[in-house]
N, C-alpha and C. Protein backbone atom coordinates (compact mmCIF):
# COMPACT_ATOMS: atom_id res chain seq x y z
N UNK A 1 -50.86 -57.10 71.00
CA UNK A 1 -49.67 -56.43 71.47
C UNK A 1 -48.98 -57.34 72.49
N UNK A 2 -47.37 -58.05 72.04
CA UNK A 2 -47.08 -58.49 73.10
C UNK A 2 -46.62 -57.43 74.58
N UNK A 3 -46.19 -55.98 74.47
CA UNK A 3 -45.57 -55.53 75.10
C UNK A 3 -46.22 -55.61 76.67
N UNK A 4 -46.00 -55.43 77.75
CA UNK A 4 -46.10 -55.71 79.23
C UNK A 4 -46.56 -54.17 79.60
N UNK A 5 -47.75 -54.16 79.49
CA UNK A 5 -48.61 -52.78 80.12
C UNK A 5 -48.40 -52.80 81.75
N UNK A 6 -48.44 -51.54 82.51
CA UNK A 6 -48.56 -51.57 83.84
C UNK A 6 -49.54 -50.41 84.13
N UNK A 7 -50.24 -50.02 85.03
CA UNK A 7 -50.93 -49.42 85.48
C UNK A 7 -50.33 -48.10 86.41
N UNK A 8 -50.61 -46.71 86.09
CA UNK A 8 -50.13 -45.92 86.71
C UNK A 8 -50.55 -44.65 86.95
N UNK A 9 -51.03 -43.82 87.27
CA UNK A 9 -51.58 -42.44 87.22
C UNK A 9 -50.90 -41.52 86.42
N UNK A 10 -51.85 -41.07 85.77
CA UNK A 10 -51.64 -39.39 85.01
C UNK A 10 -51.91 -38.40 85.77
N UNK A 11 -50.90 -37.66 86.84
CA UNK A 11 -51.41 -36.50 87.26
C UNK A 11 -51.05 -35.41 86.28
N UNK A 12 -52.15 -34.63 86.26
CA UNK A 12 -52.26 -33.07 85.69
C UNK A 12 -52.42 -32.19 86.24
N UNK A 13 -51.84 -30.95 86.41
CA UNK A 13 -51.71 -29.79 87.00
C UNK A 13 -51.91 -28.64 86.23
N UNK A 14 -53.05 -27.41 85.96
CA UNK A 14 -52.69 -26.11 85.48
C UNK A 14 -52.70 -25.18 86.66
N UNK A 15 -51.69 -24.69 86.69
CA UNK A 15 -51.10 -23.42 87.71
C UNK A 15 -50.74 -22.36 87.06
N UNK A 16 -50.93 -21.22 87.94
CA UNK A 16 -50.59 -19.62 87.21
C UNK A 16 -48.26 -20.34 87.15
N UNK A 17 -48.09 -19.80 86.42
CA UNK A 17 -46.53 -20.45 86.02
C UNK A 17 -45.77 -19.71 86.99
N UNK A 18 -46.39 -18.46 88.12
CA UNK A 18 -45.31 -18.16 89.05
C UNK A 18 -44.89 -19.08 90.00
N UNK A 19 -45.90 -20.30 89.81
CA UNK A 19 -45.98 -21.36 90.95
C UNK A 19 -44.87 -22.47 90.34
N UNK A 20 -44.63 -22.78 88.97
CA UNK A 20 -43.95 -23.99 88.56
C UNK A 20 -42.21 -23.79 89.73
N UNK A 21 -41.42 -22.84 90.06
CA UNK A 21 -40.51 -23.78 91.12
C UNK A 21 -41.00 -23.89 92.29
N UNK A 22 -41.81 -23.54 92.86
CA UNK A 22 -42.45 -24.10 94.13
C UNK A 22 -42.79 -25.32 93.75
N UNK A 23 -43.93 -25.56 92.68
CA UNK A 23 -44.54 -26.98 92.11
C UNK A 23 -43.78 -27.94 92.06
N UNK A 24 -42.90 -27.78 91.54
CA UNK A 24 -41.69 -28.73 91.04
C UNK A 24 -41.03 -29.04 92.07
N UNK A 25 -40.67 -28.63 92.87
CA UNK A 25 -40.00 -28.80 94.10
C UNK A 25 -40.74 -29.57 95.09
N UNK A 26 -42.13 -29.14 94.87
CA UNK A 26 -42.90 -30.24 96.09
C UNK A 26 -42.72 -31.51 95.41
N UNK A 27 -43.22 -31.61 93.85
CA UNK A 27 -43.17 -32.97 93.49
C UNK A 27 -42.32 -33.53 93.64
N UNK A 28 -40.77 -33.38 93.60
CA UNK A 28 -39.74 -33.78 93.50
C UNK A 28 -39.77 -34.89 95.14
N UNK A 29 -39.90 -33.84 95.99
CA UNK A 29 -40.18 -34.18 97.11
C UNK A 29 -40.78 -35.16 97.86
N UNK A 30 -42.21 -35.10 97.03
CA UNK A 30 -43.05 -35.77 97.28
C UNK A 30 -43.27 -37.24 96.88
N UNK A 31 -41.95 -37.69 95.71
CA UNK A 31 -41.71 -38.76 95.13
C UNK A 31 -41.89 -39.01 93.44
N UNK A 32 -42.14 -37.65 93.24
CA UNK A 32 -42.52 -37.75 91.70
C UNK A 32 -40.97 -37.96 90.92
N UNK A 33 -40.40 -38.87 89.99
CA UNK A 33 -39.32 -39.30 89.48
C UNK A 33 -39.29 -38.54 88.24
N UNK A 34 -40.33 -37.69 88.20
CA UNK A 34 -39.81 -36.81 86.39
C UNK A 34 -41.37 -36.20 86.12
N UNK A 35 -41.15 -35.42 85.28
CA UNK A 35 -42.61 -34.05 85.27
C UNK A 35 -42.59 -33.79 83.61
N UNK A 36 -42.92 -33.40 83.40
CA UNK A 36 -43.42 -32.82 81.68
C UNK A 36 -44.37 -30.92 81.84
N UNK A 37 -43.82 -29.88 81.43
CA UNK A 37 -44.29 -28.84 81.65
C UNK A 37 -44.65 -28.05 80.47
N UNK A 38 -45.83 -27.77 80.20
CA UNK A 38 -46.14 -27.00 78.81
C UNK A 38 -46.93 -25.59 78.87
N UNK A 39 -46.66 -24.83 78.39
CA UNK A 39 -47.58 -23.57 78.61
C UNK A 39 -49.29 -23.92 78.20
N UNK A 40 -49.78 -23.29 78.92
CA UNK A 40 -51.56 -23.24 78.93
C UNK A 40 -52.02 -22.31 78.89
N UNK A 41 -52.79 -21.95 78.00
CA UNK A 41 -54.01 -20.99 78.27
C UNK A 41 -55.57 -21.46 78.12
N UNK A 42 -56.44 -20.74 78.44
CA UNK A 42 -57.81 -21.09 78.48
C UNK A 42 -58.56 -19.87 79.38
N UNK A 43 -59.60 -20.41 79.91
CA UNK A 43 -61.01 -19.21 80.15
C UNK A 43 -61.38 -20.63 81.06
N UNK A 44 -61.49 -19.83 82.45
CA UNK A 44 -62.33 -20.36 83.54
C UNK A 44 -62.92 -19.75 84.68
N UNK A 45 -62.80 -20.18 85.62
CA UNK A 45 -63.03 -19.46 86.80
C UNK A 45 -62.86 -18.16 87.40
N UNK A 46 -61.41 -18.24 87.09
CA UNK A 46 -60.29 -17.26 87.67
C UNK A 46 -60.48 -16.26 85.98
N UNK A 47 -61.20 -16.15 85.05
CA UNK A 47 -61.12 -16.02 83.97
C UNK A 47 -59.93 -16.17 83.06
N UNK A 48 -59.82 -15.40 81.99
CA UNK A 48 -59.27 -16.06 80.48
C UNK A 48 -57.79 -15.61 81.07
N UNK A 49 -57.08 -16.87 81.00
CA UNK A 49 -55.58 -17.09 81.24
C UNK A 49 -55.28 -17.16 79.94
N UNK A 50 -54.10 -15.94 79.17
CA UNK A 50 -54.45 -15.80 77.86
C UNK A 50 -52.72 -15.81 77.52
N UNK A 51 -51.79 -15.36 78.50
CA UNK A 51 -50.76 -15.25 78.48
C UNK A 51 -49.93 -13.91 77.71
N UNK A 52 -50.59 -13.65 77.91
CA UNK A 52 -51.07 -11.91 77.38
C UNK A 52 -49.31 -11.07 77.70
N UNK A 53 -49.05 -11.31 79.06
CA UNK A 53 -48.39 -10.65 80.26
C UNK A 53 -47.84 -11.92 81.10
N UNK A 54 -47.05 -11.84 81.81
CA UNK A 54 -46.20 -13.26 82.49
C UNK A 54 -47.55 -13.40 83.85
N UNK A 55 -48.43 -12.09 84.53
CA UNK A 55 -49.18 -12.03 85.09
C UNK A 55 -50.39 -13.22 84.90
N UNK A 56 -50.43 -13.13 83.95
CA UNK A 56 -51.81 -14.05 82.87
C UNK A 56 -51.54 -15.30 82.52
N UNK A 57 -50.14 -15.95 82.94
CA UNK A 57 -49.28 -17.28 81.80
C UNK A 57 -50.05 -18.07 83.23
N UNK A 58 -50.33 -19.36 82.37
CA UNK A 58 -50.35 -20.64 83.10
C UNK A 58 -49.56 -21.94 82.46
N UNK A 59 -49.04 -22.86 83.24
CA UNK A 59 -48.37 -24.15 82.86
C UNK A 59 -49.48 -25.38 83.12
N UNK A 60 -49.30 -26.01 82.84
CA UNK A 60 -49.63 -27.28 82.47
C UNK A 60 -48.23 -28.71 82.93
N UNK A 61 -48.42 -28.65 84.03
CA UNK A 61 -47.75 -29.84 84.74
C UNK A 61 -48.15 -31.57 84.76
N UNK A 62 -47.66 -32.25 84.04
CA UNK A 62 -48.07 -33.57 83.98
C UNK A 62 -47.24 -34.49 84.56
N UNK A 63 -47.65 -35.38 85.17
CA UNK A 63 -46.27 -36.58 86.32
C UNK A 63 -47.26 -38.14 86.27
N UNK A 64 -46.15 -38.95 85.43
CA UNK A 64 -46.68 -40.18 85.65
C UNK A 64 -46.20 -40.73 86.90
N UNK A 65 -46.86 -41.50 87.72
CA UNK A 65 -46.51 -41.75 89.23
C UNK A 65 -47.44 -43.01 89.38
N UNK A 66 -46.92 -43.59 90.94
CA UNK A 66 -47.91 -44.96 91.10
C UNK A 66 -49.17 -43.87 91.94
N UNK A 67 -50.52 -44.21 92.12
CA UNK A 67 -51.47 -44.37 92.88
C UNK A 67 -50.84 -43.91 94.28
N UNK A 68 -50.42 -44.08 94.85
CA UNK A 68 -49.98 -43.37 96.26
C UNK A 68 -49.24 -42.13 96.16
N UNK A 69 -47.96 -41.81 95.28
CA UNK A 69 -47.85 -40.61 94.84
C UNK A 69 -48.36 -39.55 94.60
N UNK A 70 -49.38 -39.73 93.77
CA UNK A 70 -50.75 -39.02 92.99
C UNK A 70 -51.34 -38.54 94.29
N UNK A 71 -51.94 -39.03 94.91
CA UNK A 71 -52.17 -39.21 96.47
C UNK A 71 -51.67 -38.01 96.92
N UNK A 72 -50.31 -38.36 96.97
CA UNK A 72 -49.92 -37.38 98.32
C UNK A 72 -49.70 -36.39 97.78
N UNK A 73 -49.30 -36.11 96.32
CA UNK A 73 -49.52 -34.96 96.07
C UNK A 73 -50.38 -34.23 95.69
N UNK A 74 -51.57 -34.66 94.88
CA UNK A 74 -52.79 -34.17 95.01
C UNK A 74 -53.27 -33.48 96.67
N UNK A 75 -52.98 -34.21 97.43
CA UNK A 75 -53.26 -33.75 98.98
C UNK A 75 -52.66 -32.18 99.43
N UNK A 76 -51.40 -32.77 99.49
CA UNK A 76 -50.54 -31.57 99.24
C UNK A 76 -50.51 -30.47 98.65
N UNK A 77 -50.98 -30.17 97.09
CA UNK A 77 -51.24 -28.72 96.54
C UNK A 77 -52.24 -28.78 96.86
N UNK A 78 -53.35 -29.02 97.58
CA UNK A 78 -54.89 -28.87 97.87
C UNK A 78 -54.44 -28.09 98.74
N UNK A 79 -54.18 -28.38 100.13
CA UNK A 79 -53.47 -27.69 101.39
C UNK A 79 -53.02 -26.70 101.04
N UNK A 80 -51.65 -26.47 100.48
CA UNK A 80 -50.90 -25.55 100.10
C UNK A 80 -51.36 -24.23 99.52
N UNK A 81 -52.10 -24.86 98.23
CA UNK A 81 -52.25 -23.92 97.28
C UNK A 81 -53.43 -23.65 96.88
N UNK A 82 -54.87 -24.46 97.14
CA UNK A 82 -56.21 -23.93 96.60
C UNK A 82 -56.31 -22.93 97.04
N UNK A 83 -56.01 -22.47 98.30
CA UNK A 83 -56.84 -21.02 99.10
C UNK A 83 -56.37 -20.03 97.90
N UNK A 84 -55.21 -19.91 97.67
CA UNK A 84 -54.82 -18.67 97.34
C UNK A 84 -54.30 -18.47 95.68
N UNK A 85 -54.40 -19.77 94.87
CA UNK A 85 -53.92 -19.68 93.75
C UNK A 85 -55.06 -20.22 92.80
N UNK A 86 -54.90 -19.93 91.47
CA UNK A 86 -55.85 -20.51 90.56
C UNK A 86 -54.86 -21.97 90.32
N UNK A 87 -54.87 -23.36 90.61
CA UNK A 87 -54.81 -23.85 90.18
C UNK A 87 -56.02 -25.51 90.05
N UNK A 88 -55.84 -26.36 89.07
CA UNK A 88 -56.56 -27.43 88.72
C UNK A 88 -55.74 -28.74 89.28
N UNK A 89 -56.65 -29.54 89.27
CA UNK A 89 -55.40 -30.92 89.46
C UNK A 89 -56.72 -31.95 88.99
N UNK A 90 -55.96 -32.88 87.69
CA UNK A 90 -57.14 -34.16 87.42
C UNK A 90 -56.34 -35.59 87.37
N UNK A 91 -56.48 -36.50 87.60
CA UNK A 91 -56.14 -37.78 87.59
C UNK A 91 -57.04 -39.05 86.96
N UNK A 92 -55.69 -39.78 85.73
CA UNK A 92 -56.31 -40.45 84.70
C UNK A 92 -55.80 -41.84 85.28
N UNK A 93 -56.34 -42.84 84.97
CA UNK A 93 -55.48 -44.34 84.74
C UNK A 93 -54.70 -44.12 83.37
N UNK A 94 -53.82 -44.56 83.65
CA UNK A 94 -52.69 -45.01 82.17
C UNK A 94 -51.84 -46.08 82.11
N UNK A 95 -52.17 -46.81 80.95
CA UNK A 95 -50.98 -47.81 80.99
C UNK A 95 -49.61 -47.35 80.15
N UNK A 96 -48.74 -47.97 81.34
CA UNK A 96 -46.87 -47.78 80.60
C UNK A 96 -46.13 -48.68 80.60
N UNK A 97 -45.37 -48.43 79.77
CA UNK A 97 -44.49 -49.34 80.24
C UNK A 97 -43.16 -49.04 80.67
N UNK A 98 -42.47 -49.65 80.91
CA UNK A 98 -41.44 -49.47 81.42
C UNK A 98 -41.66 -48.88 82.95
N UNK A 99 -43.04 -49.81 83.91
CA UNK A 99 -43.20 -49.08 84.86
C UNK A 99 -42.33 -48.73 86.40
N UNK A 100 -40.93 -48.96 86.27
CA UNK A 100 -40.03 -48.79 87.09
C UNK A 100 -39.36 -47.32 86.92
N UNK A 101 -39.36 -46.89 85.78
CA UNK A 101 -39.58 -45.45 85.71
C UNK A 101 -40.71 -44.14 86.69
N UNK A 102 -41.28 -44.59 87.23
CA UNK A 102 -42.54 -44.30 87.28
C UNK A 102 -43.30 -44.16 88.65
């Protein structure tokens, strides 16, 4: 492959979906340049998020970002939001390109 890989974080987010404009708004904030949002369901902790009822819906928030981004916002919904909300947060390496987007 000639194309020019760069290195960048995959953050992932599942949150109950009453949280996505709060969410979105911190990221924005926080330096994230663009988000990807998909509905989720599953069975965990908080049990089966089934989407049954808007009560029950969860999203699925994804943000490619550099390593310090990821950072501060991972930090940030920890603070904010573990006490009191069901949400997840995981972080991948990924290569992209076009990493000025990003």
């Amino acid at each position: 492959m000639n194309a020019q890989l760069s290195l960048r974080k995959l953050l992932t987010i599942v949150c109950e979906a009453d949280l996505e404009t709060l969410v979105v708004r911190d990221l924005k904030a926080l330096g994230a340049r663009g988000y990807t949002i998909t509905d989720a369901r599953g069975d965990g902790t908080h049990g089966a998020r089934d989407a049954a009822w808007p009560a029950s819906a969860n999203i699925r928030i994804e943000v490619l970002c550099t390593e310090q981004t990821a950072n501060d916002i991972v930090e940030h919904l920890k603070n904010r939001y573990y006490a009191n909300y069901g949400m997840v947060t995981f972080l991948l390496d990924v290569q992209v390109l076009r990493p000025d987007k990003f």
